[in-house]
N, C-alpha and C. Protein backbone atom coordinates (compact mmCIF):
# COMPACT_ATOMS: atom_id res chain seq x y z
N UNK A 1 0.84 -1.19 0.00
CA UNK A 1 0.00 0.00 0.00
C UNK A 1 0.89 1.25 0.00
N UNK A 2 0.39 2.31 -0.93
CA UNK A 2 1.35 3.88 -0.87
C UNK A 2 0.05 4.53 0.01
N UNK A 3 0.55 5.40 1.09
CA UNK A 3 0.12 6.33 1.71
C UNK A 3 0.75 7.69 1.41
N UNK A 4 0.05 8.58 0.73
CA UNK A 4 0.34 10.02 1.01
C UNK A 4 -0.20 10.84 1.59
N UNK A 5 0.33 11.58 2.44
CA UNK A 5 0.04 12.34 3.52
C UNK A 5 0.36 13.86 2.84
N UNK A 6 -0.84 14.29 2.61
CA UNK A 6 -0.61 15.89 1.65
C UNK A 6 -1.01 16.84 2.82
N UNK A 7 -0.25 17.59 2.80
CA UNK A 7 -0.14 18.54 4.02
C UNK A 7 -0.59 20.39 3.09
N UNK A 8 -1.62 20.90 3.35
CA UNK A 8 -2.34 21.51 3.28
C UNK A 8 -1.83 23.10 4.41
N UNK A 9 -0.92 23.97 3.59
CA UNK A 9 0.53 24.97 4.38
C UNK A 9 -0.04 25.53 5.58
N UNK A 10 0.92 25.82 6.55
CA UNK A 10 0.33 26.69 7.42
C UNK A 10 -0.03 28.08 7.05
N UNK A 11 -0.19 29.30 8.01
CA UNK A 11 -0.83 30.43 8.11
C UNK A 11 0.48 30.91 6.81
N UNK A 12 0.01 31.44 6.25
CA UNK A 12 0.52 32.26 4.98
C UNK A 12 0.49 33.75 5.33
N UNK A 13 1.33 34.55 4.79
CA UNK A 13 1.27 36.17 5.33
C UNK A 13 0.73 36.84 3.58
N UNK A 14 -0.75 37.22 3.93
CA UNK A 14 -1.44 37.76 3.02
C UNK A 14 -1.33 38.85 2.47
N UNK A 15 -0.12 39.56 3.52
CA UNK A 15 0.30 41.07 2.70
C UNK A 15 1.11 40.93 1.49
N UNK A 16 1.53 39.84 1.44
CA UNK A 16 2.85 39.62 0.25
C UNK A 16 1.75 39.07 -0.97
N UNK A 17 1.11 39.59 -1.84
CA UNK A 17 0.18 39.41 -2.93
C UNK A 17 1.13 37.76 -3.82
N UNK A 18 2.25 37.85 -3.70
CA UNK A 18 2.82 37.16 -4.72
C UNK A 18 2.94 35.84 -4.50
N UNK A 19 2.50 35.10 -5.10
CA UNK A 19 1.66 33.62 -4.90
C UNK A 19 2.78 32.66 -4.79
N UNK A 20 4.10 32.65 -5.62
CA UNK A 20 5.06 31.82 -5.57
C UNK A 20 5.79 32.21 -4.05
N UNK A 21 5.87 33.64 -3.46
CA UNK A 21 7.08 33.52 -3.10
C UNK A 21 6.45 34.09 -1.20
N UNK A 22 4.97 34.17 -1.43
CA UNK A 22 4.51 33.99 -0.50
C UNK A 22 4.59 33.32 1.03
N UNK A 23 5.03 33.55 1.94
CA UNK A 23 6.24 33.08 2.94
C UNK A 23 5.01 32.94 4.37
N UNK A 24 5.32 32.11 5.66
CA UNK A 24 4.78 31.75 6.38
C UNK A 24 4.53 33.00 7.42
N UNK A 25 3.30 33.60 8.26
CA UNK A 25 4.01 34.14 9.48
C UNK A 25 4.21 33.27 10.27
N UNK A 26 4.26 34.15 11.39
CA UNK A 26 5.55 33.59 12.81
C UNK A 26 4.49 32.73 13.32
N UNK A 27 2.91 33.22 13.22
CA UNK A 27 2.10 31.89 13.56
C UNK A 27 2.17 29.95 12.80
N UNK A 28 2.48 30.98 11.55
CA UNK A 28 2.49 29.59 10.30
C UNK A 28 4.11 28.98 10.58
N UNK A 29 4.86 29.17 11.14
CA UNK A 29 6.54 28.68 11.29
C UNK A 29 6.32 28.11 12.69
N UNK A 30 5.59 28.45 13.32
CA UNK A 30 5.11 27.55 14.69
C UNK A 30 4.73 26.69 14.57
N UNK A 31 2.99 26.62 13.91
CA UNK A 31 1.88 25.57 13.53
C UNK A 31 2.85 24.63 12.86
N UNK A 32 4.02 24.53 12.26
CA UNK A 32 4.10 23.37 11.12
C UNK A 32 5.37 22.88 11.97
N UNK A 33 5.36 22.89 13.23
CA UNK A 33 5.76 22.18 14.33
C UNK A 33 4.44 21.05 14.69
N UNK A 34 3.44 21.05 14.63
CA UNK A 34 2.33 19.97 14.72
C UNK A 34 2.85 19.56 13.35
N UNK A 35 3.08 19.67 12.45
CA UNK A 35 3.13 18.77 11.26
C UNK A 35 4.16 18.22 11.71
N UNK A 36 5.57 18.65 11.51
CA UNK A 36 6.28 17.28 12.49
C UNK A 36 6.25 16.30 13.44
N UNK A 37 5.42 16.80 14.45
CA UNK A 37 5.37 15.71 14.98
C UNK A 37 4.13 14.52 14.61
N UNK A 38 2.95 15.41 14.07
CA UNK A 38 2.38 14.27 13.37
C UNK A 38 2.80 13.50 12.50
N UNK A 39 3.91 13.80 11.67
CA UNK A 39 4.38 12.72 10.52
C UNK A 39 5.52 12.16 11.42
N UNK A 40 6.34 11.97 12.64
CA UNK A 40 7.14 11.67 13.48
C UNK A 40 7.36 9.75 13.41
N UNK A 41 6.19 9.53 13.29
CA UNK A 41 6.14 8.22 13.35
C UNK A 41 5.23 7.21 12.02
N UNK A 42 5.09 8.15 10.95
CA UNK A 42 4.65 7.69 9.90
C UNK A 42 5.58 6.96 9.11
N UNK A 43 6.67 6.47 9.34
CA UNK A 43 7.48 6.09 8.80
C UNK A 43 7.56 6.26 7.15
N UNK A 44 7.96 7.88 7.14
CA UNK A 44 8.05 8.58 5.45
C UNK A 44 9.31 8.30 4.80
N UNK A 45 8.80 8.15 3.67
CA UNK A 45 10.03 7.57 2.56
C UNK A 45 11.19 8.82 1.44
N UNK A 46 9.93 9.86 1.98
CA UNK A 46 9.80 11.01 0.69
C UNK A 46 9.44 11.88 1.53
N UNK A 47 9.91 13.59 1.13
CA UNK A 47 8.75 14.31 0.81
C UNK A 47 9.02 15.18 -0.07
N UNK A 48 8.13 15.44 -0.75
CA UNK A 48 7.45 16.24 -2.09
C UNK A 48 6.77 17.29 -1.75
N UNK A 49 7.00 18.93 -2.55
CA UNK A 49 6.03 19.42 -2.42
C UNK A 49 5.94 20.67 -3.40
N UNK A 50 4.55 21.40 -3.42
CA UNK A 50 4.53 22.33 -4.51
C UNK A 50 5.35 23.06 -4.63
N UNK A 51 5.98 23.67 -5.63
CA UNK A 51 7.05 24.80 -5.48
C UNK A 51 6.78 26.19 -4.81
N UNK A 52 5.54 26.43 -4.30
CA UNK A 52 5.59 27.96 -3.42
C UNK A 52 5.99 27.79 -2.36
N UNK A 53 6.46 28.29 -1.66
CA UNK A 53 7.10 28.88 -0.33
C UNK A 53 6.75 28.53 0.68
N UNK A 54 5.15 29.03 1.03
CA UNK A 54 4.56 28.15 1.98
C UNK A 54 3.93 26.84 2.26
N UNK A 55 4.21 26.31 1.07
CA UNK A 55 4.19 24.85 1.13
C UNK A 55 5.32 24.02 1.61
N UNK A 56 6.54 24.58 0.66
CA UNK A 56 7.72 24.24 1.33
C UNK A 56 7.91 24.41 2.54
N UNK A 57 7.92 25.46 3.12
CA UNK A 57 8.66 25.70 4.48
C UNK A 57 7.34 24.84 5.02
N UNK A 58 6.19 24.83 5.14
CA UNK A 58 5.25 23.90 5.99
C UNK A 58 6.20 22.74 6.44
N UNK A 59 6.32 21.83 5.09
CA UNK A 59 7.59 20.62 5.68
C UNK A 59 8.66 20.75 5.92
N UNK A 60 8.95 21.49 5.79
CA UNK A 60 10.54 21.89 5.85
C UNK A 60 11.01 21.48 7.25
N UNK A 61 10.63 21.77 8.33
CA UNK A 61 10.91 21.40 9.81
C UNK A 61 10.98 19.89 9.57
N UNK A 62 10.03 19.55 9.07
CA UNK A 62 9.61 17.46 9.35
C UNK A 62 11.05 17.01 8.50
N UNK A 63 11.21 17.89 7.13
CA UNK A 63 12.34 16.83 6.60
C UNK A 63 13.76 17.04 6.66
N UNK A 64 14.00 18.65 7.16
CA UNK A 64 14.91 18.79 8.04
C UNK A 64 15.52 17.76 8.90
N UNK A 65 14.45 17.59 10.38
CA UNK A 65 14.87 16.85 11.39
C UNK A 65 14.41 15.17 10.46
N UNK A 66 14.48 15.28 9.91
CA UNK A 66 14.90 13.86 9.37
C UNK A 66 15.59 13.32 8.11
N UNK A 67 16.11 14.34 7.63
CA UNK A 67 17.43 14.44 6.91
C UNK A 67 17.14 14.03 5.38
N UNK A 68 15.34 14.44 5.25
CA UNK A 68 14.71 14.62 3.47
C UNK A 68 15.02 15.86 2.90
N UNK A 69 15.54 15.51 1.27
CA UNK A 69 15.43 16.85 0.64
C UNK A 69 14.19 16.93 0.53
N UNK A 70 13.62 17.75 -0.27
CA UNK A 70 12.37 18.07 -0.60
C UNK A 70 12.57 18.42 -2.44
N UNK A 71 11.96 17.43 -2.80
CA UNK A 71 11.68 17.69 -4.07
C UNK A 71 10.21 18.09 -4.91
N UNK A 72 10.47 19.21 -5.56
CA UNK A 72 9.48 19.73 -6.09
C UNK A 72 9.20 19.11 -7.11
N UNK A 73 7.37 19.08 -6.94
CA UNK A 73 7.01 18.57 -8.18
C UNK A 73 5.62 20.16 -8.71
N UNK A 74 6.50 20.75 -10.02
CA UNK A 74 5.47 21.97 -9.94
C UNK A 74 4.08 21.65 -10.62
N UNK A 75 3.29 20.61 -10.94
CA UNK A 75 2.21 20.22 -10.75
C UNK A 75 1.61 20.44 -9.78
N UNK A 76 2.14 20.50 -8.43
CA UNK A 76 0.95 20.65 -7.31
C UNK A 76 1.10 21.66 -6.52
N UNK A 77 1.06 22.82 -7.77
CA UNK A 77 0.81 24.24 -7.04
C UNK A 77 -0.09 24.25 -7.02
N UNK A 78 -0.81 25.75 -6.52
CA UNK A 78 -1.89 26.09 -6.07
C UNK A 78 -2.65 26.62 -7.42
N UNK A 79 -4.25 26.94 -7.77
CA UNK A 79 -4.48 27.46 -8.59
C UNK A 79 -3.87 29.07 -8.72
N UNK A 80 -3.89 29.34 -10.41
CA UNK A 80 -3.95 30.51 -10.50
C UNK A 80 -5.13 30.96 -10.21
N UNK A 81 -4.96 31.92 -10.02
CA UNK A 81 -6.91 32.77 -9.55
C UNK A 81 -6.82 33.67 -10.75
N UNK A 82 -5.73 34.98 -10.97
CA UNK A 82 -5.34 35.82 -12.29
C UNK A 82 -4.17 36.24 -11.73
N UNK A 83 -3.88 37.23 -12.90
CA UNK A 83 -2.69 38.14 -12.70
C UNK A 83 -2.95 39.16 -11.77
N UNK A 84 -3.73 39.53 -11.18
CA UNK A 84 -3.90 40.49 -9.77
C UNK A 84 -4.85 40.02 -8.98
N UNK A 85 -4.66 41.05 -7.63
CA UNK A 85 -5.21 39.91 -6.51
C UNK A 85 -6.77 40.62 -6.46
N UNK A 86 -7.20 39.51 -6.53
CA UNK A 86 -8.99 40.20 -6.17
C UNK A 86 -9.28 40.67 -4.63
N UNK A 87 -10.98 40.83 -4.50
CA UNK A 87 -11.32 41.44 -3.25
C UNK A 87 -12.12 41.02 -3.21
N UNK A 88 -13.00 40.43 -4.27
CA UNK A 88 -14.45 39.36 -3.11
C UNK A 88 -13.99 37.79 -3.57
N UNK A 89 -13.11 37.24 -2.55
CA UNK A 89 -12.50 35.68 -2.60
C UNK A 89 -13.91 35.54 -2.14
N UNK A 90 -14.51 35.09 -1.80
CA UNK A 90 -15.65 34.26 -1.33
C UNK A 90 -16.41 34.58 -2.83
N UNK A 91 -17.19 35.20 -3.30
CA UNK A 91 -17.66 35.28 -4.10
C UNK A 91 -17.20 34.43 -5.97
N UNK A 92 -15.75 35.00 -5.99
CA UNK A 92 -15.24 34.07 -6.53
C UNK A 92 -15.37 32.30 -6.54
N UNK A 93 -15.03 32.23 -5.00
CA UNK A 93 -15.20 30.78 -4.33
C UNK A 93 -16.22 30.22 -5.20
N UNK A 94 -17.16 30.32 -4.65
CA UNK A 94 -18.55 30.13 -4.90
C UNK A 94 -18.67 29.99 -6.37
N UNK A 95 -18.04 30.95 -7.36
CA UNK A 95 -18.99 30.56 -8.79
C UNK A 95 -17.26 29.36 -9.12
N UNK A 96 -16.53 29.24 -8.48
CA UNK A 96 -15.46 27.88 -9.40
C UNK A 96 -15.98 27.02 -8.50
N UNK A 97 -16.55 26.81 -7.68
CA UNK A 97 -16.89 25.28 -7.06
C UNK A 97 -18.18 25.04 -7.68
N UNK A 98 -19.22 26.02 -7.94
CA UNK A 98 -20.71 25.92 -8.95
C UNK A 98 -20.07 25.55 -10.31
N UNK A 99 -18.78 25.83 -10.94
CA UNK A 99 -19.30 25.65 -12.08
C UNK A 99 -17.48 25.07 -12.09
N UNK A 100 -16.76 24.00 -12.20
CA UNK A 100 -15.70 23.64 -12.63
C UNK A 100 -14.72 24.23 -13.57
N UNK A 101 -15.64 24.66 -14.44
CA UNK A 101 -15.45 25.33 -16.16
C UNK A 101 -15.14 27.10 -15.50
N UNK A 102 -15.10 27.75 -14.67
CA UNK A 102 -15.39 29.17 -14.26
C UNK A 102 -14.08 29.89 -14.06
N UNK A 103 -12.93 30.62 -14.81
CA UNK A 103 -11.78 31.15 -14.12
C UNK A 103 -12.12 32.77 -14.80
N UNK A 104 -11.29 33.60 -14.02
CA UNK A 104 -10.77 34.32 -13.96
C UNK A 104 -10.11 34.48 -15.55
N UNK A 105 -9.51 36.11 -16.11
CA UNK A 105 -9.18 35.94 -17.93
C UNK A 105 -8.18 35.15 -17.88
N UNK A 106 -6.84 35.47 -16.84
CA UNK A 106 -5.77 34.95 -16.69
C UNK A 106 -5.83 33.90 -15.81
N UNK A 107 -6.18 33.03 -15.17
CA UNK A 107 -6.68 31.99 -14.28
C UNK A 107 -6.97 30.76 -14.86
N UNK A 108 -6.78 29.98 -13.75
CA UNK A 108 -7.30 28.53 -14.15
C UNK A 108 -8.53 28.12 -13.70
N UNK A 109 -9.53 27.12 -14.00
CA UNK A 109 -10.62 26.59 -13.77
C UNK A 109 -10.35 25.61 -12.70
N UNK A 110 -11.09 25.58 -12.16
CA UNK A 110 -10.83 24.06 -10.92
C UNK A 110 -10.77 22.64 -11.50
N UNK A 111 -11.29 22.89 -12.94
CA UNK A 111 -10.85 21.46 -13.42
C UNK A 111 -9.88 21.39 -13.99
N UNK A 112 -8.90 22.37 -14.30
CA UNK A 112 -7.60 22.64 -14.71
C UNK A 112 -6.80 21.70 -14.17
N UNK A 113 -7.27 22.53 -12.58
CA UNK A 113 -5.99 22.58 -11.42
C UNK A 113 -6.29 20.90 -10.83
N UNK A 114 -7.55 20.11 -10.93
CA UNK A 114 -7.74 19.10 -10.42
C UNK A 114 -7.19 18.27 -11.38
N UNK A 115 -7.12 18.41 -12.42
CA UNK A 115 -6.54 17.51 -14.11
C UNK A 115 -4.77 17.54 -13.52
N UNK A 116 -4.38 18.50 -13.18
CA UNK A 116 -2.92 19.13 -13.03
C UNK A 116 -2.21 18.08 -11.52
N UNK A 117 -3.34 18.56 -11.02
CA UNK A 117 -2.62 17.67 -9.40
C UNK A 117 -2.76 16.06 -9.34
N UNK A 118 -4.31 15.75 -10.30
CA UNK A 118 -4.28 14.22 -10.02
C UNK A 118 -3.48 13.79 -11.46
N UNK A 119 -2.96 14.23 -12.39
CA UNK A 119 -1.90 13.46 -13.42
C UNK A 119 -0.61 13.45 -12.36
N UNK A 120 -0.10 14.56 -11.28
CA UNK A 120 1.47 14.27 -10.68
C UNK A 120 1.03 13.72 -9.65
N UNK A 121 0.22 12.88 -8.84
CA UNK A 121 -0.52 12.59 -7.90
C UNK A 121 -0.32 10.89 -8.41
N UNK A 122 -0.73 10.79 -9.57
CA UNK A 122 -0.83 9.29 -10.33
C UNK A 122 0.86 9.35 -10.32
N UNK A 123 1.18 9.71 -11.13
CA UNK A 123 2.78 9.99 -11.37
C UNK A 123 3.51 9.47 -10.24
N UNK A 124 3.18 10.14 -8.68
CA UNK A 124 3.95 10.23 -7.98
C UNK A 124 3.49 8.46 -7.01
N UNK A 125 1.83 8.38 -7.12
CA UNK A 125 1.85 6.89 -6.93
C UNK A 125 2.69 5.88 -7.65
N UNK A 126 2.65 5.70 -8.85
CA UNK A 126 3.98 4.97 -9.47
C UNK A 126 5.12 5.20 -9.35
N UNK A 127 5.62 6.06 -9.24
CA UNK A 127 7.17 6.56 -9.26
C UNK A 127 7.50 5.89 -7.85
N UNK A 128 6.42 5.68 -6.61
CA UNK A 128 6.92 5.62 -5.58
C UNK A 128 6.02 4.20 -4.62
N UNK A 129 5.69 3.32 -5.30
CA UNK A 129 4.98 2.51 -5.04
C UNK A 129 5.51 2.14 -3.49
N UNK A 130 4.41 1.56 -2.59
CA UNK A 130 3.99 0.95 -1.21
C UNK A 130 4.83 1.63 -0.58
N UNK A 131 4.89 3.32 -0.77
CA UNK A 131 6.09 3.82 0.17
C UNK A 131 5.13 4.73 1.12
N UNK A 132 5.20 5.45 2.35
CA UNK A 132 5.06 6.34 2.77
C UNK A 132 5.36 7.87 2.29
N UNK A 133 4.74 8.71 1.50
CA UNK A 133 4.96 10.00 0.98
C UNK A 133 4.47 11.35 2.04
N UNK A 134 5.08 12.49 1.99
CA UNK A 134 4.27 13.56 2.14
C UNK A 134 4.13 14.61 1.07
N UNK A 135 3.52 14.92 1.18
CA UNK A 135 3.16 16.17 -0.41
C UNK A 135 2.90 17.70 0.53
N UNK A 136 3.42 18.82 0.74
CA UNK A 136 3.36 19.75 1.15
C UNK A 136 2.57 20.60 -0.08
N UNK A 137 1.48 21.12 0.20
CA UNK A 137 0.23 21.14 -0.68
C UNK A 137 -0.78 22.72 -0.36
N UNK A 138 -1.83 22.76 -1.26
CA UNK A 138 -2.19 24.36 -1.00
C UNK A 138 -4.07 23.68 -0.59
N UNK A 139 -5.02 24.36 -0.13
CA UNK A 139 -6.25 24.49 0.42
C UNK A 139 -7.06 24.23 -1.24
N UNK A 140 -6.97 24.47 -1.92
CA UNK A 140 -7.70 24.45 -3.14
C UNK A 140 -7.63 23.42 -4.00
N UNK A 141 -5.87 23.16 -4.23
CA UNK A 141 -5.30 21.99 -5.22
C UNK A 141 -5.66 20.67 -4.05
N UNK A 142 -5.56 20.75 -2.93
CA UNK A 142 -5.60 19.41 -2.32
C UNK A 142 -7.28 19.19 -2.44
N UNK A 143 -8.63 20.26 -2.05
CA UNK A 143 -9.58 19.65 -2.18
C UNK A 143 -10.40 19.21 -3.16
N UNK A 144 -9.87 19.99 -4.90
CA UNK A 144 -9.79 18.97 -6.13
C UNK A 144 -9.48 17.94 -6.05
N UNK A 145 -8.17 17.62 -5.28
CA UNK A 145 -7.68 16.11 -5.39
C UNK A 145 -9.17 15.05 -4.31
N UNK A 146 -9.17 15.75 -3.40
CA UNK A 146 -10.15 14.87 -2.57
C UNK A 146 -11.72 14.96 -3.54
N UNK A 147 -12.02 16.28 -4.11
CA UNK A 147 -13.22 15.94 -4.89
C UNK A 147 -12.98 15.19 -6.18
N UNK A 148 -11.92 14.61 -6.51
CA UNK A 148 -11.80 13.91 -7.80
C UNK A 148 -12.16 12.86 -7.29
N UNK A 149 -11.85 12.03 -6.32
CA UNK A 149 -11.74 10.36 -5.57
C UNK A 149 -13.83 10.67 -5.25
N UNK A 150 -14.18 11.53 -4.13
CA UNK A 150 -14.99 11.62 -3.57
C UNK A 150 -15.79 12.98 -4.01
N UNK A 151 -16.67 12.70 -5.19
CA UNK A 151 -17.07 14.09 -5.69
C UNK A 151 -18.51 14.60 -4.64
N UNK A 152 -18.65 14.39 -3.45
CA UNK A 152 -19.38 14.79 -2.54
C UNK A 152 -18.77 15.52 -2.28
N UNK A 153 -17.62 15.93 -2.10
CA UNK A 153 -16.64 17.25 -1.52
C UNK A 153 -16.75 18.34 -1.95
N UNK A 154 -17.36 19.34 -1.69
CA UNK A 154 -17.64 20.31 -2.78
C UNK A 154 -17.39 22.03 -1.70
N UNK A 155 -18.11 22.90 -2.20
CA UNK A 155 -18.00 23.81 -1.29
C UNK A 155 -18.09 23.96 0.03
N UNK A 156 -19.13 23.50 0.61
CA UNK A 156 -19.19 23.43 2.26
C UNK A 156 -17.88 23.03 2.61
N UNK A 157 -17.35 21.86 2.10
CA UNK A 157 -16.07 21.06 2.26
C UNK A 157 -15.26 22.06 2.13
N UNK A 158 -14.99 22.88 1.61
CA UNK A 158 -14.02 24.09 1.35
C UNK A 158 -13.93 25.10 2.32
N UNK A 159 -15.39 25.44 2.67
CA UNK A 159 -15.36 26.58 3.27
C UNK A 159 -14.74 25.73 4.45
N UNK A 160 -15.13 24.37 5.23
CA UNK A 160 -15.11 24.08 6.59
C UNK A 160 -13.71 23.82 6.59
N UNK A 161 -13.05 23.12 5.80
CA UNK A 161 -11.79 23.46 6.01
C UNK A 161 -10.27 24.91 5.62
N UNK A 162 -11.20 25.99 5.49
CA UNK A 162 -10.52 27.50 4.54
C UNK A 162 -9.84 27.67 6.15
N UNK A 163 -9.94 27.70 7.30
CA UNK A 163 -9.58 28.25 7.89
C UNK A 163 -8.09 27.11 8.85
N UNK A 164 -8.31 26.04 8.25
CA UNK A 164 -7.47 24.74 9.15
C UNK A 164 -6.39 24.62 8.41
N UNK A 165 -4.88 25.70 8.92
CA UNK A 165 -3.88 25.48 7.82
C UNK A 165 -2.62 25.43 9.26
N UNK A 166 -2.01 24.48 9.52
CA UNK A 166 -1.89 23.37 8.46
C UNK A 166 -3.29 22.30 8.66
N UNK A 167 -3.20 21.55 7.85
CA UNK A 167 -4.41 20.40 7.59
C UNK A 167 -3.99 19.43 7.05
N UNK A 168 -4.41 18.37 7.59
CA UNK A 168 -3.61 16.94 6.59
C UNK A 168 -4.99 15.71 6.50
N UNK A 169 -4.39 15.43 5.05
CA UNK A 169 -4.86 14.67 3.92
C UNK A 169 -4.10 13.19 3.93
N UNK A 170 -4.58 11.83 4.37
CA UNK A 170 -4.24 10.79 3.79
C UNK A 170 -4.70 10.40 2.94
N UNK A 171 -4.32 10.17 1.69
CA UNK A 171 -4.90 8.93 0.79
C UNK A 171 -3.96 7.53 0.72
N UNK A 172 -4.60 6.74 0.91
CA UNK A 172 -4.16 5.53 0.60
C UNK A 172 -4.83 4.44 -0.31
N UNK A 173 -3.17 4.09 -1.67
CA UNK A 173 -3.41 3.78 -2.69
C UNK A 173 -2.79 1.76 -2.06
N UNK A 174 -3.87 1.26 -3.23
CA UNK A 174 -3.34 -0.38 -3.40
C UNK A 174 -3.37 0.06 -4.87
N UNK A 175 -1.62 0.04 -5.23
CA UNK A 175 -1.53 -0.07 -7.28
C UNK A 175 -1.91 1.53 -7.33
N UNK A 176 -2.52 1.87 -8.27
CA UNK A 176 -3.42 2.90 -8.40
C UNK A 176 -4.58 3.43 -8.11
N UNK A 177 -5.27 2.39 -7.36
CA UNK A 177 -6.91 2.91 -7.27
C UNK A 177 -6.74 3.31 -5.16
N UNK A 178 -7.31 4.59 -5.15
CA UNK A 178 -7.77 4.90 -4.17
C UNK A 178 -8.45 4.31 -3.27
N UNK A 179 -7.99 3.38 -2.21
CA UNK A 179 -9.20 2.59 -1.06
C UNK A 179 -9.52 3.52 0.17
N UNK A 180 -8.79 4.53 0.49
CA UNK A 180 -9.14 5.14 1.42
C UNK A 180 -8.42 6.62 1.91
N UNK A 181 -9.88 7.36 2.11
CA UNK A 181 -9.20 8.65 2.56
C UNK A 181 -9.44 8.97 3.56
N UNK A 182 -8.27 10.09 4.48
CA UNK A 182 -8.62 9.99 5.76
C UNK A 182 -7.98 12.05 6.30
N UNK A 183 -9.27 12.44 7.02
CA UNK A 183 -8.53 14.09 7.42
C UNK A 183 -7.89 13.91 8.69
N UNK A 184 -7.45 15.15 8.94
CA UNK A 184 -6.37 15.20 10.47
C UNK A 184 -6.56 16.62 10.45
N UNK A 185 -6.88 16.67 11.61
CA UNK A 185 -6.70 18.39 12.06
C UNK A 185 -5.68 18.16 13.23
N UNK A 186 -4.70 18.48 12.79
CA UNK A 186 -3.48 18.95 13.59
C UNK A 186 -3.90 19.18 15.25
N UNK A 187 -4.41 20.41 14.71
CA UNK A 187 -5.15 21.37 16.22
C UNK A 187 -6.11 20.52 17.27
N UNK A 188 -6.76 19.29 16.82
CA UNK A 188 -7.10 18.52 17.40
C UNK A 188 -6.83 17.37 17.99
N UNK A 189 -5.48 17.27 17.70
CA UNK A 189 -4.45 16.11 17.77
C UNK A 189 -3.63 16.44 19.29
N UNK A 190 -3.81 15.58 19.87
CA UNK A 190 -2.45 15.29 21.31
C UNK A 190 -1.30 15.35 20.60
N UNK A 191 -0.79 16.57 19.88
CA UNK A 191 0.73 16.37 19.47
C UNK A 191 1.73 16.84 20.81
């Protein structure tokens, strides 16, 4: 069996508009101290993660103290939304989870970004068969991936988890097909 454990970044600092290079605050460089110790005893083989900033540094502590590089796979960035930053995100929200097909001029569609994460997602199940993975991952691209397996996941699912960062995602694969998915809220965890 492959287990990946997609880790969903901590608190992000929203003044920095710029999506790649977007960096943790001092709350989000704390919180992803619960991500270490929750993956502490998962016995991980890997970890992987999107190329922005706050994805990286999310794991960065876990593969640090356990002596993983971190290799990027830039498939499992976050969506584009456009080339500038909007002001009604909720509103937005709402018409790409109603309608898959819905972006922004410069933006991607949610079925873009769900086509994008589950081809390096498959990829990264083969490349890395019956291993333990982590994927350091964004709030949007990870709940495409969970509404691709389980298309009950939809907005409510979004909104209830918009505010739980970090957040973690198991899927666990036999071969290729998905038998089971499983959430973790950190914050609720005896870490």
């Amino acid at each position: 069996m492959t287990s990946i454990y997609f880790v969903r970044h901590a608190e992000p600092n929203y003044n920095n508009h710029n999506d790649l290079l977007r960096e943790l605050t001092e709350k989000g460089l704390q919180d992803r101290k619960l991500v270490t110790a929750f993956l502490a005893d998962k016995q991980i083989d890997k970890v992987l993660s999107s190329p922005y900033h706050r994805s990286v540094d999310t794991v960065k502590d876990f593969a640090d103290r356990h002596g993983f590089e971190i290799e990027i796979v830039e498939d499992f960035r976050e969506r584009k939304i456009d080339n500038c930053w909007i002001e009604d995100f909720e509103d937005f929200c709402r018409k790409q989870w109603a309608d898959f097909d819905y972006k922004l001029t410069d933006g991607e569609t949610l079925h873009e970004v769900q086509q994008r994460n589950i081809a390096a997602l498959m990829e990264v199940v083969k490349q890395y068969p019956d291993k333990n993975l982590v994927v350091g991952s964004h709030g949007t691209a990870l709940s495409t991936i969970i509404n691709h397996f389980k298309p009950s996941f939809g907005y409510e699912d979004f909104q209830r988890i918009r505010g739980l960062m970090p957040w973690i995602v198991r899927f666990d694969f036999e071969g290729e097909a998905c038998i089971a998915i499983e959430e973790f809220n950190v914050f609720e965890l005896n870490l």
